[in-house]
N, C-alpha and C. Protein backbone atom coordinates (compact mmCIF):
# COMPACT_ATOMS: atom_id res chain seq x y z
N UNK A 1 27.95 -5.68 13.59
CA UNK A 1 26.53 -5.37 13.47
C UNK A 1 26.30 -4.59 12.17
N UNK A 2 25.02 -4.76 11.73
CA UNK A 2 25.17 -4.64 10.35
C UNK A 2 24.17 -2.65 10.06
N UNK A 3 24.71 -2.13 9.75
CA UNK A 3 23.98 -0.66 9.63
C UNK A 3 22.69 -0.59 9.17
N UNK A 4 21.87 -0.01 9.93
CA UNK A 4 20.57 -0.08 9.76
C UNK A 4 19.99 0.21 8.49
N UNK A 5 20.59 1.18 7.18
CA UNK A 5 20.32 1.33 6.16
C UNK A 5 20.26 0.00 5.21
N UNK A 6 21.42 -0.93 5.57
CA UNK A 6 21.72 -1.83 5.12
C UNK A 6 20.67 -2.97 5.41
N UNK A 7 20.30 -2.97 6.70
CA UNK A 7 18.92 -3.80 6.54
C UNK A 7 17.99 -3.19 5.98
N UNK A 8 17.46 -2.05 6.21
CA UNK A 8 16.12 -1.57 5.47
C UNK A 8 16.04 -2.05 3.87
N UNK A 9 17.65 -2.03 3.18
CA UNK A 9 17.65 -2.10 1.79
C UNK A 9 17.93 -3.39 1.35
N UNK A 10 18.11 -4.42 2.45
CA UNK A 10 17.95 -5.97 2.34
C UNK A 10 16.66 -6.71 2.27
N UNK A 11 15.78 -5.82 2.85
CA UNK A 11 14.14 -6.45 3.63
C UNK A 11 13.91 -5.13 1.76
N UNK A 12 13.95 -4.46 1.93
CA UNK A 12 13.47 -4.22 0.43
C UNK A 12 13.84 -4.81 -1.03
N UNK A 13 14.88 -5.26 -0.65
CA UNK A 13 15.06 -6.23 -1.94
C UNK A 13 14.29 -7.94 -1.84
N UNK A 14 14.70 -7.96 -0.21
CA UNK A 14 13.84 -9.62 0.13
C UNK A 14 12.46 -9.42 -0.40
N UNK A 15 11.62 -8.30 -0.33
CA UNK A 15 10.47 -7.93 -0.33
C UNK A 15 9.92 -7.78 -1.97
N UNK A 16 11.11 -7.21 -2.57
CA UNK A 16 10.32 -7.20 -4.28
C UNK A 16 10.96 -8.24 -5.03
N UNK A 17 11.93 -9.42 -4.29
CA UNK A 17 12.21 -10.78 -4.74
C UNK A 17 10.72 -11.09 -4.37
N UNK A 18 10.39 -11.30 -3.33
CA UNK A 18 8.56 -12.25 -2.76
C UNK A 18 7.55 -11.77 -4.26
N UNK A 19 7.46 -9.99 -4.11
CA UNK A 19 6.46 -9.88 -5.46
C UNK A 19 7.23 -10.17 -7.04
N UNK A 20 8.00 -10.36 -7.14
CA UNK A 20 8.41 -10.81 -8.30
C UNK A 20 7.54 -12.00 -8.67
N UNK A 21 8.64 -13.23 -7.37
CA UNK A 21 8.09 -14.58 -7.49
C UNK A 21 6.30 -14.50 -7.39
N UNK A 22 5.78 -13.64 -6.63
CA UNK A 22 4.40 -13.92 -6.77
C UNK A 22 4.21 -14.08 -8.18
N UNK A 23 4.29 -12.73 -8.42
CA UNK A 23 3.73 -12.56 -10.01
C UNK A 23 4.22 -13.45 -11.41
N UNK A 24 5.14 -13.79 -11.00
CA UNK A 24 5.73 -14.44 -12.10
C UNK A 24 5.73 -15.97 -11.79
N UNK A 25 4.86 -16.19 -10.96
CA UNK A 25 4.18 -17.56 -11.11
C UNK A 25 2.71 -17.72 -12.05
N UNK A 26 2.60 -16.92 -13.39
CA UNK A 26 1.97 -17.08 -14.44
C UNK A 26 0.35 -16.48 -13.76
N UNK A 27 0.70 -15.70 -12.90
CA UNK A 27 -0.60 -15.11 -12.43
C UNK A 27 -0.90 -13.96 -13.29
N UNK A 28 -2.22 -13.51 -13.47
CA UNK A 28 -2.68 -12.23 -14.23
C UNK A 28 -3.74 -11.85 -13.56
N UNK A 29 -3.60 -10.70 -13.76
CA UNK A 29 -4.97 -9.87 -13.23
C UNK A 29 -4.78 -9.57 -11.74
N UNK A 30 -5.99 -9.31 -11.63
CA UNK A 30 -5.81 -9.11 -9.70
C UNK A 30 -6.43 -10.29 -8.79
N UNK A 31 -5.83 -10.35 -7.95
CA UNK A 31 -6.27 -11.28 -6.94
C UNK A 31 -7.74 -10.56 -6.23
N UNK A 32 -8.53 -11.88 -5.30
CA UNK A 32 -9.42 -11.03 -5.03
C UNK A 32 -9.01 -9.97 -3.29
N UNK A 33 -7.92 -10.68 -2.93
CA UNK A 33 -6.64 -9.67 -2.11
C UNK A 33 -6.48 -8.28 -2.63
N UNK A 34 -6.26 -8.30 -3.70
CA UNK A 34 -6.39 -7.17 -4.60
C UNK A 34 -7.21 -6.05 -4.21
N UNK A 35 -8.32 -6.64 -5.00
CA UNK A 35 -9.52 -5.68 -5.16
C UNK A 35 -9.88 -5.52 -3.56
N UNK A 36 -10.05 -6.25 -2.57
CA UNK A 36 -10.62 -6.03 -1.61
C UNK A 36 -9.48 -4.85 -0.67
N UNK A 37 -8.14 -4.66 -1.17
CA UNK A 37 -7.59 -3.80 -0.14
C UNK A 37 -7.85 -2.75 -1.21
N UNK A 38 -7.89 -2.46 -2.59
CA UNK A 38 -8.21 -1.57 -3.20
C UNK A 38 -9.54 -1.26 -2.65
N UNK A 39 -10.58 -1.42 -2.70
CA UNK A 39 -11.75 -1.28 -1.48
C UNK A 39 -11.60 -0.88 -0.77
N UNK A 40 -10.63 -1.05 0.40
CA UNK A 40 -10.69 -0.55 1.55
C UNK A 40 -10.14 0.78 1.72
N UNK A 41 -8.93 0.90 1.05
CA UNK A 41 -7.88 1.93 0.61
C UNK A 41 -9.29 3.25 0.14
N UNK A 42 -9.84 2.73 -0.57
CA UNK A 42 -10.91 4.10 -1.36
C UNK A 42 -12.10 4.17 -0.08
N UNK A 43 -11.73 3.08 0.14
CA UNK A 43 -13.46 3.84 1.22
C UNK A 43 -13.23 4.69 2.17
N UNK A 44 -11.81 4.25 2.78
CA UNK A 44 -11.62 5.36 3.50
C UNK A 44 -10.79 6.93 3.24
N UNK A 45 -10.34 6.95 1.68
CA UNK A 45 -10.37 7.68 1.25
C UNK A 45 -11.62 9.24 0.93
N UNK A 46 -12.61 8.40 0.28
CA UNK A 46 -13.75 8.66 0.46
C UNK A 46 -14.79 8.97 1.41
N UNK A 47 -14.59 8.18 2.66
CA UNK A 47 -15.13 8.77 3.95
C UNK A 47 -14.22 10.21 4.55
N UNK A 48 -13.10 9.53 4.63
CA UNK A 48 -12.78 11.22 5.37
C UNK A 48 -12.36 12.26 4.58
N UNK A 49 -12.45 12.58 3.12
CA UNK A 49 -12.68 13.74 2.37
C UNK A 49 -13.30 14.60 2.72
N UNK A 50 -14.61 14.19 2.74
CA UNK A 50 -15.75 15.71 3.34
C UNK A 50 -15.23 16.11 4.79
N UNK A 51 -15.04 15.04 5.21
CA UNK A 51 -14.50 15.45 6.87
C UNK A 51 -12.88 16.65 7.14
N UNK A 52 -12.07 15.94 6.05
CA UNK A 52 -11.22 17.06 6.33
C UNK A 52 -11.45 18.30 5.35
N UNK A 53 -12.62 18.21 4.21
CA UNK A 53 -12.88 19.56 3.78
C UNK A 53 -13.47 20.38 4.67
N UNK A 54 -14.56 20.27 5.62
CA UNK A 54 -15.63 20.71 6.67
C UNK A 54 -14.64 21.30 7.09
N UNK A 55 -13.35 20.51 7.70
CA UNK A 55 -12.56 21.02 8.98
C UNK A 55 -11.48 22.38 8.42
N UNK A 56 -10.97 22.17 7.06
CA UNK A 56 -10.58 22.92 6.65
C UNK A 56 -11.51 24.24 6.18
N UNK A 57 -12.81 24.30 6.11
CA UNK A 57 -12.99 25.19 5.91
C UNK A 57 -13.46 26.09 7.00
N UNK A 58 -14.03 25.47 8.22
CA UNK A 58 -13.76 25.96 9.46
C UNK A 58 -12.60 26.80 10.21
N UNK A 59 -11.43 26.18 9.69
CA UNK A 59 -10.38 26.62 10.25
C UNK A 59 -9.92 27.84 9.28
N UNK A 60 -10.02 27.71 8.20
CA UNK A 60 -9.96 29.03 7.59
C UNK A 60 -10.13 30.05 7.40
């Protein structure tokens, strides 16, 4: 059986072989995959800011 480090660092190499080949199929720029998880990533960045400032300053 193979040590669990040893898979984690197999599925991470399988994993930046996949984005290699993505990218280096003559693609540029961003996909619209891209931008839309960049979107999502900030909105909810942006939503719960004030929320954990409020709470932090409550608790302080």
């Amino acid at each position: 059986m193979t040590p669990i480090s040893e898979e984690i660092a197999g599925a991470f190499v399988n994993s930046q072989n996949d984005m290699a080949s993505h990218y280096d199929a003559g693609q540029q720029g961003f996909t619209t995959e891209d931008i839309l998880w960049a979107v999502g990533i900030w909105s909810v960045i942006l939503t719960l800011s004030p929320v954990i400032v409020f709470y932090m300053l409550l608790v302080a």
